[in-house]
C-alpha atoms as a PDB file:
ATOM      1  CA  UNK A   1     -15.033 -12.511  25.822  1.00  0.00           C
ATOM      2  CA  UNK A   2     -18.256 -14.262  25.182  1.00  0.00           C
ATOM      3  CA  UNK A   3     -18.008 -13.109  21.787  1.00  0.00           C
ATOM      4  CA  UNK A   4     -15.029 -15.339  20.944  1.00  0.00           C
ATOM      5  CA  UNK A   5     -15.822 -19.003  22.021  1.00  0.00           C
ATOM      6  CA  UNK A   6     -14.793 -22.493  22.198  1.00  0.00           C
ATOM      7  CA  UNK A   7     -16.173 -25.176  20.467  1.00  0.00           C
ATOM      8  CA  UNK A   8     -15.666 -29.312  20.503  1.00  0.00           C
ATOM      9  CA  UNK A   9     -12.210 -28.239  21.893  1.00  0.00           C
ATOM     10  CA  UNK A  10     -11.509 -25.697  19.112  1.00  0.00           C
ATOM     11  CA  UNK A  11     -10.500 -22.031  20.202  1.00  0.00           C
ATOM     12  CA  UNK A  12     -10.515 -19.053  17.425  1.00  0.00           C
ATOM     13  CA  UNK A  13      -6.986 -18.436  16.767  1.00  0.00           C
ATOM     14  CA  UNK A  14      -7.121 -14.019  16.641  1.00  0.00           C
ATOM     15  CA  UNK A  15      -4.654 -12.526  14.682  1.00  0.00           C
ATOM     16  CA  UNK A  16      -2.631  -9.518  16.148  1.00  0.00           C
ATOM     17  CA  UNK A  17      -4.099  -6.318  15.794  1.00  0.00           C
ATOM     18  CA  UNK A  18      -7.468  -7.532  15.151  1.00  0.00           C
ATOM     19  CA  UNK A  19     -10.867  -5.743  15.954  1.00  0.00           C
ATOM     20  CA  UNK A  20     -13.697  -8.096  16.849  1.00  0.00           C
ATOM     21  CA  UNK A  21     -16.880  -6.212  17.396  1.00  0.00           C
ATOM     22  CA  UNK A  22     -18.496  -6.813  21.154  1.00  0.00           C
ATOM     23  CA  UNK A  23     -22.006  -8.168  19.158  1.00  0.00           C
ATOM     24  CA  UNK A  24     -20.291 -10.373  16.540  1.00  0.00           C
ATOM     25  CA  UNK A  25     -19.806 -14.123  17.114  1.00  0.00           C
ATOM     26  CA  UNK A  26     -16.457 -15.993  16.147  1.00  0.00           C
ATOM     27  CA  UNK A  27     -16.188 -19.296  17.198  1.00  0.00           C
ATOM     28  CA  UNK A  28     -15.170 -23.054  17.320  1.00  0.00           C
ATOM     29  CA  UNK A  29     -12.077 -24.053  14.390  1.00  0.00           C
ATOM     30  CA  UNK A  30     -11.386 -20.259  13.104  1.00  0.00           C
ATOM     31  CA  UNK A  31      -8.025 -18.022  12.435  1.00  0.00           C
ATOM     32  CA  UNK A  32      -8.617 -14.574  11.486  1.00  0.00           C
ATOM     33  CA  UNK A  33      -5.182 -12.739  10.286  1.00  0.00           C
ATOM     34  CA  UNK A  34      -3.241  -9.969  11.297  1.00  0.00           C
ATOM     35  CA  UNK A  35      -5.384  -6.425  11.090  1.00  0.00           C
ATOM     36  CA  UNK A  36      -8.239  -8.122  10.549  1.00  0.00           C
ATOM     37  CA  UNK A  37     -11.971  -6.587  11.297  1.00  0.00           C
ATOM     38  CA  UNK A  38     -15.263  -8.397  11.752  1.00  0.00           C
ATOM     39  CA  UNK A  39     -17.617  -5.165  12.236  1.00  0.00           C
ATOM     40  CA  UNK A  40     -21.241  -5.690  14.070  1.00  0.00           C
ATOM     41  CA  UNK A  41     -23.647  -8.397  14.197  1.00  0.00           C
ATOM     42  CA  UNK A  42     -20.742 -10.672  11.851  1.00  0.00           C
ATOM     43  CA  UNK A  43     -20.989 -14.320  12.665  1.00  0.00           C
ATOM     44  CA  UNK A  44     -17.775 -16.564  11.831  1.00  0.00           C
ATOM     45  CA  UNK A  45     -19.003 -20.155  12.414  1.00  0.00           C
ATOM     46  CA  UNK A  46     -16.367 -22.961  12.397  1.00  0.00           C
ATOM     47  CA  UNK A  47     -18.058 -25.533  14.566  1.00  0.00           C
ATOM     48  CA  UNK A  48     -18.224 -28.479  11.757  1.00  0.00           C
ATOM     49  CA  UNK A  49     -15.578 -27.588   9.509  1.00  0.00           C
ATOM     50  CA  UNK A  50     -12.608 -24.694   9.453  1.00  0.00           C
ATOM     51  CA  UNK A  51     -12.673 -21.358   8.702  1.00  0.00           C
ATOM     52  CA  UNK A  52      -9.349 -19.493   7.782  1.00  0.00           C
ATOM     53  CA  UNK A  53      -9.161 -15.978   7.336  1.00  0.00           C
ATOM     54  CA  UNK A  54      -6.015 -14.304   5.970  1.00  0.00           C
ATOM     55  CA  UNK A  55      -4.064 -10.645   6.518  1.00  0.00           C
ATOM     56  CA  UNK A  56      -6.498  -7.302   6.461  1.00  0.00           C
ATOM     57  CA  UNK A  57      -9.890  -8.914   5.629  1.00  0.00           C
ATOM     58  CA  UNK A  58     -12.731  -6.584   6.711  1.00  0.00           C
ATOM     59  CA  UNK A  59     -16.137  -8.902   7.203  1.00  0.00           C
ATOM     60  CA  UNK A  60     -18.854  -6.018   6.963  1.00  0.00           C
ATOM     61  CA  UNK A  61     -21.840  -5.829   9.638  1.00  0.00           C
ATOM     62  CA  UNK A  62     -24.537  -8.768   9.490  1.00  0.00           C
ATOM     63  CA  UNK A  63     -22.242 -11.337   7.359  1.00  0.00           C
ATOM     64  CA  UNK A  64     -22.246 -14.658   7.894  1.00  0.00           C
ATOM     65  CA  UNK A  65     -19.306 -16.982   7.268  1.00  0.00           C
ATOM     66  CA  UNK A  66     -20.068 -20.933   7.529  1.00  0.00           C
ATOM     67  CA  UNK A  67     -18.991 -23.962   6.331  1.00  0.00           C
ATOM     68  CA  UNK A  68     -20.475 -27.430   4.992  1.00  0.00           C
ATOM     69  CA  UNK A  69     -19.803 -30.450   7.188  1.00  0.00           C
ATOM     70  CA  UNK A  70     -18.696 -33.769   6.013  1.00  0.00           C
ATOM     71  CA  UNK A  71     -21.342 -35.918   5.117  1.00  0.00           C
ATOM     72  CA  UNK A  72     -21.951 -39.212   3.694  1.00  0.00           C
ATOM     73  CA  UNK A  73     -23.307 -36.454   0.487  1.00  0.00           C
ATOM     74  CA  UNK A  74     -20.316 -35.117   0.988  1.00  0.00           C
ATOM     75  CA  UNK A  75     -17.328 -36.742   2.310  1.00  0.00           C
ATOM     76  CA  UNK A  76     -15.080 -34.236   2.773  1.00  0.00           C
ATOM     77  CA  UNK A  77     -17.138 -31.066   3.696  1.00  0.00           C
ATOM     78  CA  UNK A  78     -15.974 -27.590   2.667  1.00  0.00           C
ATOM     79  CA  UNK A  79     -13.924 -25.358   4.735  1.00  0.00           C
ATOM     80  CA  UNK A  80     -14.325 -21.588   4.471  1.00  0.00           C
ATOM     81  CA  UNK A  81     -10.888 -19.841   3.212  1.00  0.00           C
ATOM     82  CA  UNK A  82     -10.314 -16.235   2.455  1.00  0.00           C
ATOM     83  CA  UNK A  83      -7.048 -15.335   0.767  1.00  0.00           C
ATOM     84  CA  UNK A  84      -5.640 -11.313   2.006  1.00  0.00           C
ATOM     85  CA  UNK A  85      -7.015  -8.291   1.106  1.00  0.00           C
ATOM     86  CA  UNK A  86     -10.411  -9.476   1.172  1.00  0.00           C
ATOM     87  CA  UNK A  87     -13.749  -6.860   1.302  1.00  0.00           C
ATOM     88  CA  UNK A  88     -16.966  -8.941   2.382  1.00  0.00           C
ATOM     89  CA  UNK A  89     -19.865  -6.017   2.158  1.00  0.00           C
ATOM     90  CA  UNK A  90     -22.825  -5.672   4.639  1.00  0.00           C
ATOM     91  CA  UNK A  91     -24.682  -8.967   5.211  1.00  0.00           C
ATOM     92  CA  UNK A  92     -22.555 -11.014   2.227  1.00  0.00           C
ATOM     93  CA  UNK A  93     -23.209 -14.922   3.043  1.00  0.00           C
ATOM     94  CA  UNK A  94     -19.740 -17.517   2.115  1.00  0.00           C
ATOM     95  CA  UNK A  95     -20.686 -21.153   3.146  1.00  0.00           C
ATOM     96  CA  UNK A  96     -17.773 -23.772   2.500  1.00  0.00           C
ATOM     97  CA  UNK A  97     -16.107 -21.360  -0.637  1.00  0.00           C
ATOM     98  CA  UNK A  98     -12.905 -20.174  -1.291  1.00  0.00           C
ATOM     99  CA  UNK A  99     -11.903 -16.452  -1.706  1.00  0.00           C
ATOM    100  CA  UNK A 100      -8.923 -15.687  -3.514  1.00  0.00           C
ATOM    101  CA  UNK A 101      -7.033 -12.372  -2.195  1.00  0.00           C
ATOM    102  CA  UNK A 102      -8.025  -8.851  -3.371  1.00  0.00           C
ATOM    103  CA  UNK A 103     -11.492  -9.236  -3.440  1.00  0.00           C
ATOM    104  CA  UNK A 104     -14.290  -7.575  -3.030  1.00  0.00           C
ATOM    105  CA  UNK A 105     -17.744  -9.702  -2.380  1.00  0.00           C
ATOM    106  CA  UNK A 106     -20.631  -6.932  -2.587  1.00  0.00           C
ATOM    107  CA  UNK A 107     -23.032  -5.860  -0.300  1.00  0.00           C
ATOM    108  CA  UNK A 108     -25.539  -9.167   0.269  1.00  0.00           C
ATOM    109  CA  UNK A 109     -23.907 -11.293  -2.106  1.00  0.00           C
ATOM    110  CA  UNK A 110     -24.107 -15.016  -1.098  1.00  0.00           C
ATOM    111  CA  UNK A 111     -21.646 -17.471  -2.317  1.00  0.00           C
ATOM    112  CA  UNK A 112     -22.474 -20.852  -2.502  1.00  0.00           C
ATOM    113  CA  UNK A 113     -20.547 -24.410  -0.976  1.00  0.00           C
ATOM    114  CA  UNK A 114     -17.201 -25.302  -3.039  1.00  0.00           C
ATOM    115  CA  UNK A 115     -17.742 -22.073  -5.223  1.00  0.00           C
ATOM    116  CA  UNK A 116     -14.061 -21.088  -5.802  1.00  0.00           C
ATOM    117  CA  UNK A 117     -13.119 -16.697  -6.499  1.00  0.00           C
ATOM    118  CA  UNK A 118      -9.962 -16.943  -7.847  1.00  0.00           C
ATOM    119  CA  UNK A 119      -7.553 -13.804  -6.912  1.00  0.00           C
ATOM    120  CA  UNK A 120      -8.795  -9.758  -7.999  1.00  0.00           C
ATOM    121  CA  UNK A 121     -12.122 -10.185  -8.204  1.00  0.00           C
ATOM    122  CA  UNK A 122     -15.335  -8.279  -7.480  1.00  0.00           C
ATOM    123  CA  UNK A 123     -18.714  -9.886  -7.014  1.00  0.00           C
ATOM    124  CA  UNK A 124     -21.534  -7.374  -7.080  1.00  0.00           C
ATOM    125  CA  UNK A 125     -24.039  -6.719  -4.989  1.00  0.00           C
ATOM    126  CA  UNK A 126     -26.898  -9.024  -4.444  1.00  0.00           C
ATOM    127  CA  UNK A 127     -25.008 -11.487  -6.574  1.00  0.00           C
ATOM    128  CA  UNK A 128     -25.545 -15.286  -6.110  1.00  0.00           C
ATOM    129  CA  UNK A 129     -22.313 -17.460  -6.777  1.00  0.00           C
ATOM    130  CA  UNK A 130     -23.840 -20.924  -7.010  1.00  0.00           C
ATOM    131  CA  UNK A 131     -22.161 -24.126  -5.932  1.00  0.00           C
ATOM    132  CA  UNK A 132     -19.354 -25.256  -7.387  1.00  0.00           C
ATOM    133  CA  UNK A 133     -19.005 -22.547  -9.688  1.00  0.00           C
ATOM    134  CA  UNK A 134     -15.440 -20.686 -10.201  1.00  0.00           C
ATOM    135  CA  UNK A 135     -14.918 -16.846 -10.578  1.00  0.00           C
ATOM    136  CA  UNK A 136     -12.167 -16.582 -12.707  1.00  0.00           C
ATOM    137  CA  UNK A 137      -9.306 -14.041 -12.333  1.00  0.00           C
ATOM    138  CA  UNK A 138      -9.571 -10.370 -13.279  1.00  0.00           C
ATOM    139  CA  UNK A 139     -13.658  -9.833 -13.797  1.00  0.00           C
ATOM    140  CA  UNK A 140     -16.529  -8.287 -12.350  1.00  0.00           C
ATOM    141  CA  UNK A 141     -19.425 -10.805 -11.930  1.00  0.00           C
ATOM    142  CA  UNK A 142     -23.374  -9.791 -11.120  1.00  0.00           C
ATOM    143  CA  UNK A 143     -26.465 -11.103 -11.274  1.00  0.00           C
ATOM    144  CA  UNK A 144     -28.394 -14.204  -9.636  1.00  0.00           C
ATOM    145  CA  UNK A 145     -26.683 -16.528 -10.670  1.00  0.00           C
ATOM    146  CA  UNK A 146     -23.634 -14.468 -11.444  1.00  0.00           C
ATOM    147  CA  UNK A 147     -22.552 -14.319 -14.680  1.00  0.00           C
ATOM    148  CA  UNK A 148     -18.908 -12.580 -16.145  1.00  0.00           C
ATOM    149  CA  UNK A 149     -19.925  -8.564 -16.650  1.00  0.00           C
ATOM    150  CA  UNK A 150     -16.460  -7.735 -17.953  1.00  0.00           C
ATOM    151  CA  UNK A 151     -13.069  -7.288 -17.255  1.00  0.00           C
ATOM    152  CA  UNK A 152     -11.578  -5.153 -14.019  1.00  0.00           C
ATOM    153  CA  UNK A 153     -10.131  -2.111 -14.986  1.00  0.00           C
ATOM    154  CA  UNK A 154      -6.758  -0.438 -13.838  1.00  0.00           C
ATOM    155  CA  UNK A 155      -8.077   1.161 -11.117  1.00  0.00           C
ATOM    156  CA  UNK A 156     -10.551  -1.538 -10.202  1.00  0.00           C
ATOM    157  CA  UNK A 157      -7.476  -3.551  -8.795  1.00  0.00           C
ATOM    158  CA  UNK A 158      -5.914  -0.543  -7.471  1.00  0.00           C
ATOM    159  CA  UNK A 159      -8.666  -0.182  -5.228  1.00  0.00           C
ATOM    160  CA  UNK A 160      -8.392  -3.895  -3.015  1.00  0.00           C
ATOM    161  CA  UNK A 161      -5.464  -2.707  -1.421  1.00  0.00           C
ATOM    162  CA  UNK A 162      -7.075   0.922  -0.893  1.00  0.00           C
ATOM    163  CA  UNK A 163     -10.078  -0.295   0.592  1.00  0.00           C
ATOM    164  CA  UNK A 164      -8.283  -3.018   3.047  1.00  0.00           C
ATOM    165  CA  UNK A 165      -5.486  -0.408   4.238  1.00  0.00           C
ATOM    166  CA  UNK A 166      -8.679   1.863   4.550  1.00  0.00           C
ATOM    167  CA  UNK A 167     -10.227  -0.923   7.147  1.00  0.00           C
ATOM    168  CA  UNK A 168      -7.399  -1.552   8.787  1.00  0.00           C
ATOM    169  CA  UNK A 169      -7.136   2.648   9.385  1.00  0.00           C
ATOM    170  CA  UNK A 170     -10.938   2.344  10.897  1.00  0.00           C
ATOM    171  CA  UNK A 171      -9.952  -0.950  12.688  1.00  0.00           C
ATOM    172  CA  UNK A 172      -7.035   0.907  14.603  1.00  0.00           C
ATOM    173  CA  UNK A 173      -9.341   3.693  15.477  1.00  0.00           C
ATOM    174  CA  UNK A 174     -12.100   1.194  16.918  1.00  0.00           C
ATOM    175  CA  UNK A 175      -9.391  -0.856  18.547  1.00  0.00           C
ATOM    176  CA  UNK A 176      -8.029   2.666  19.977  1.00  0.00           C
ATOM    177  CA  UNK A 177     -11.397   3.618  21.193  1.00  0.00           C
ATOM    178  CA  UNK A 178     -11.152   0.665  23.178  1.00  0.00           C
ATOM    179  CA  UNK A 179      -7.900   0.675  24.942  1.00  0.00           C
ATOM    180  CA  UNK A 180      -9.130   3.999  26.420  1.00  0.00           C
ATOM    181  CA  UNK A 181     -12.301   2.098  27.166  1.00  0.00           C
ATOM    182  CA  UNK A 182     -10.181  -0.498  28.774  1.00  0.00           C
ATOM    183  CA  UNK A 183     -12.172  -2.996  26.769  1.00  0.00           C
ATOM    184  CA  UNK A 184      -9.302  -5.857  25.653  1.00  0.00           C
ATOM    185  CA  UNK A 185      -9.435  -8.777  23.276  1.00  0.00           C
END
């Protein structure tokens, strides 16, 4: 699995029932969850810093997920976290944020070191979350920078369960595909 790789003495921690894609990169200080899916060209970076993924996060093809190392600028660094439930569209950017669960970062979105999405939120497409900025509960934001749009509508938040039980149906078919491949992770 050159895919999946060691760094500094750190080993991804895989989740069962996961799907790594042959031509994405996960490695150094990472845990993906459980019925997870990191779809082509993803890299998952956690060679400075820690990356933690939770339960039935899909990472769409050509993300990148990084972190910010500590620094005399900044002491501490930022890990990468992502809550459950979590939708990163095509070629979205996190570096050193934290996602809430049931979210849904659009398609080339880019969120910004110590940004913080708070739970049930959706961040649009092409958005720009800068640094330090928090995404409150229960909103749509857009724009570069983002700004508030409105409030999430019934069916809104209905649909970050749907659309993570809908990758983790295509993750079981890929991972199925595999196994009579006799490709194993």
């Amino acid at each position: 699995m050159t895919n999946i790789r060691s760094h500094k003495g750190s080993t991804p921690d895989i989740g069962q029932r996961v799907w790594v894609d042959p031509s994405a990169v996960v490695l150094g200080d990472v845990v993906l969850g459980d019925d997870c899916s990191v779809w082509p060209m993803t890299v998952i970076r956690g060679d400075m810093h820690h990356i933690r993924v939770g339960q039935r996060c899909s990472l769409q093809d050509g993300s990148v997920l990084h972190i910010t190392h500590a620094s005399e600028y900044n002491p501490d660094g930022w890990p990468l976290v992502l809550g459950d439930d979590v939708t990163v569209g095509h070629k979205a950017l996190l570096h050193g944020c934290t996602i809430g669960s049931r979210v849904l970062v659009g398609m080339g979105a880019i969120v910004m070191d110590g940004a913080v999405v708070e739970d049930e939120v959706i961040i649009g497409a092409g958005c720009l979350v800068p640094p330090g900025r928090t995404l409150k509960s229960g909103y749509l934001y857009v724009g570069s920078p983002c700004r508030e749009a409105r409030p999430l509508t019934a069916k809104e938040r209905s649909f970050f369960t749907y659309t993570a039980a809908n990758y983790v149906k295509l993750k079981d078919q890929y991972l199925s595909d595999a196994d009579r491949q006799a490709v194993t992770y």
